[in-house]
Protein backbone atom coordinates (compact mmCIF):
# COMPACT_ATOMS: atom_id res chain seq x y z
CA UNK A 1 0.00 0.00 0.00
CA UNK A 2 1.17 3.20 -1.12
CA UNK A 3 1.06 6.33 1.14
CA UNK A 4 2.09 9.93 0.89
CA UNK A 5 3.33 11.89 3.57
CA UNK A 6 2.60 14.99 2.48
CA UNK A 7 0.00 17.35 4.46
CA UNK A 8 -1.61 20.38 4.14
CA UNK A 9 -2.13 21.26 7.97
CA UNK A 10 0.89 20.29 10.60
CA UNK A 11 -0.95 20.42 13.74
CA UNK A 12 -2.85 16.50 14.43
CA UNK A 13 -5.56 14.85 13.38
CA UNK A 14 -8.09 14.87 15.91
CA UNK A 15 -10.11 11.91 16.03
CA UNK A 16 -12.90 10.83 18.27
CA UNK A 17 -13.94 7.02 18.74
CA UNK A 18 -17.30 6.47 20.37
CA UNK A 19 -19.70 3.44 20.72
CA UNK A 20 -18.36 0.31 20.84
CA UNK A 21 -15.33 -0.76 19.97
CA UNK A 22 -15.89 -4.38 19.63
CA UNK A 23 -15.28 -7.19 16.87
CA UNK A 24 -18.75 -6.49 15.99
CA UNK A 25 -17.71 -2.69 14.86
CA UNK A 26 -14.11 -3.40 14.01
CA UNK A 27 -14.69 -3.24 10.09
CA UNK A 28 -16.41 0.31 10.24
CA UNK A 29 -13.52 0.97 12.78
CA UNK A 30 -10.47 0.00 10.50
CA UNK A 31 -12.52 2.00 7.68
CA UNK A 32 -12.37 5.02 9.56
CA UNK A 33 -8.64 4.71 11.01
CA UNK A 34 -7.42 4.26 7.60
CA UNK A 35 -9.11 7.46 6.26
CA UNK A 36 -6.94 8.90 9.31
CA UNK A 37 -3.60 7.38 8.39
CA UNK A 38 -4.05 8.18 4.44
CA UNK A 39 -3.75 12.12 6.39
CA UNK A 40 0.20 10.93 7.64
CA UNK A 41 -0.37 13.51 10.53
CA UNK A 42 -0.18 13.24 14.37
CA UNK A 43 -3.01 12.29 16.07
CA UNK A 44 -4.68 12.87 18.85
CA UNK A 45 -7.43 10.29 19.76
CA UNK A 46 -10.40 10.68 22.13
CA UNK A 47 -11.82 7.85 23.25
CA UNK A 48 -14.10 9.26 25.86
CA UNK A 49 -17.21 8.23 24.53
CA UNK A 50 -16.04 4.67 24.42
CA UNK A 51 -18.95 2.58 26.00
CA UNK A 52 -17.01 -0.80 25.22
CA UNK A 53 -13.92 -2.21 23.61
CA UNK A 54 -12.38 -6.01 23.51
CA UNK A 55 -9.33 -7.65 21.91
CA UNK A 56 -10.49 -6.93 18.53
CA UNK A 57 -10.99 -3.17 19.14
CA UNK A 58 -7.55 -3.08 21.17
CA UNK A 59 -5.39 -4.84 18.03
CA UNK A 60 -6.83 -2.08 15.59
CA UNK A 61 -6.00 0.29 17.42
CA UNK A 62 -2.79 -0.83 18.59
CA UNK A 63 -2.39 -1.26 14.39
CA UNK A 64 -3.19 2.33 13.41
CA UNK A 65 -0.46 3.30 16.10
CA UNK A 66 2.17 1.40 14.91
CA UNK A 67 1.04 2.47 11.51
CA UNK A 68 0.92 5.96 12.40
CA UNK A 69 4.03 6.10 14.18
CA UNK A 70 5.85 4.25 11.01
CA UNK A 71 4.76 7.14 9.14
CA UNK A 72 6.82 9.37 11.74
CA UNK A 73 3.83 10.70 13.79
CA UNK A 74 2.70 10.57 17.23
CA UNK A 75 -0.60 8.67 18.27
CA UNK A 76 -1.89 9.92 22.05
CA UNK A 77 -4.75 9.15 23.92
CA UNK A 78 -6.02 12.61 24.94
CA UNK A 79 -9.11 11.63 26.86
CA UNK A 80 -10.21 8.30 27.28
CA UNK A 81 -13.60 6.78 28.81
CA UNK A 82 -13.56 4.20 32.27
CA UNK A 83 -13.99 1.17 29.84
CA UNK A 84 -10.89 1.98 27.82
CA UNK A 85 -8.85 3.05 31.07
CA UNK A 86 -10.14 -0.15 32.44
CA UNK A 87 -8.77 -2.54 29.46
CA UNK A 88 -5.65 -0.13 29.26
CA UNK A 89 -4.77 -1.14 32.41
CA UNK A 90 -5.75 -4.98 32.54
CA UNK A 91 -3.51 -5.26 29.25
CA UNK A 92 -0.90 -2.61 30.51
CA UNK A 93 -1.68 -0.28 27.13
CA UNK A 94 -1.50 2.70 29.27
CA UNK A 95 2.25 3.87 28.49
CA UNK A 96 2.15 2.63 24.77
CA UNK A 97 -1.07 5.43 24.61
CA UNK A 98 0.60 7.80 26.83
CA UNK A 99 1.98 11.47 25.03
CA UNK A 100 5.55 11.67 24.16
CA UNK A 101 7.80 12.54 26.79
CA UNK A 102 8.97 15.95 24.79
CA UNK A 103 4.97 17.11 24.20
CA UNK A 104 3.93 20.10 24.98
């Protein structure tokens, strides 16, 4: 797959994830990230208005990261709901979703 890393705007992508985030939504899910990674821009990702997420959920989004960040761009969690923090921390995702040490 082919990808350009050119960008209009330098500041990131926000993106906000809501619903659930489940194996039965991971299709419209991986839809949407790629539309985000075609950008090649930081993002910033708000899960907030996560109501669930499971393994499948967790391994695309653990795939746009590394996608992202192959691309040389940051992926952080800016806000994320109790389900996500909950998963985060049962799988210890926290720190790999955590901002860069030198953000702002």
């Amino acid at each position: 797959m082919s990808r350009k890393a050119g960008s209009r705007a330098k500041g990131p992508t926000p993106l906000r994830l809501d619903g659930d985030l489940t194996i039965y939504a991971v299709s419209a899910l991986h839809q949407r990230l790629l539309a985000v990674l075609n950008e090649a821009r930081p993002v910033d990702l708000d899960l907030s208005e996560v109501a669930e997420i499971d393994s499948a959920g967790i391994q695309q989004l653990l795939l746009f990261k590394r996608e992202v960040e192959a691309l040389g761009h940051p992926v952080r969690v800016v806000a994320h709901s109790d389900a996500v923090a909950e998963v985060f921390g049962l799988l210890n995702l926290t720190p790999a979703f955590a901002p860069p040490a030198n953000a702002a």
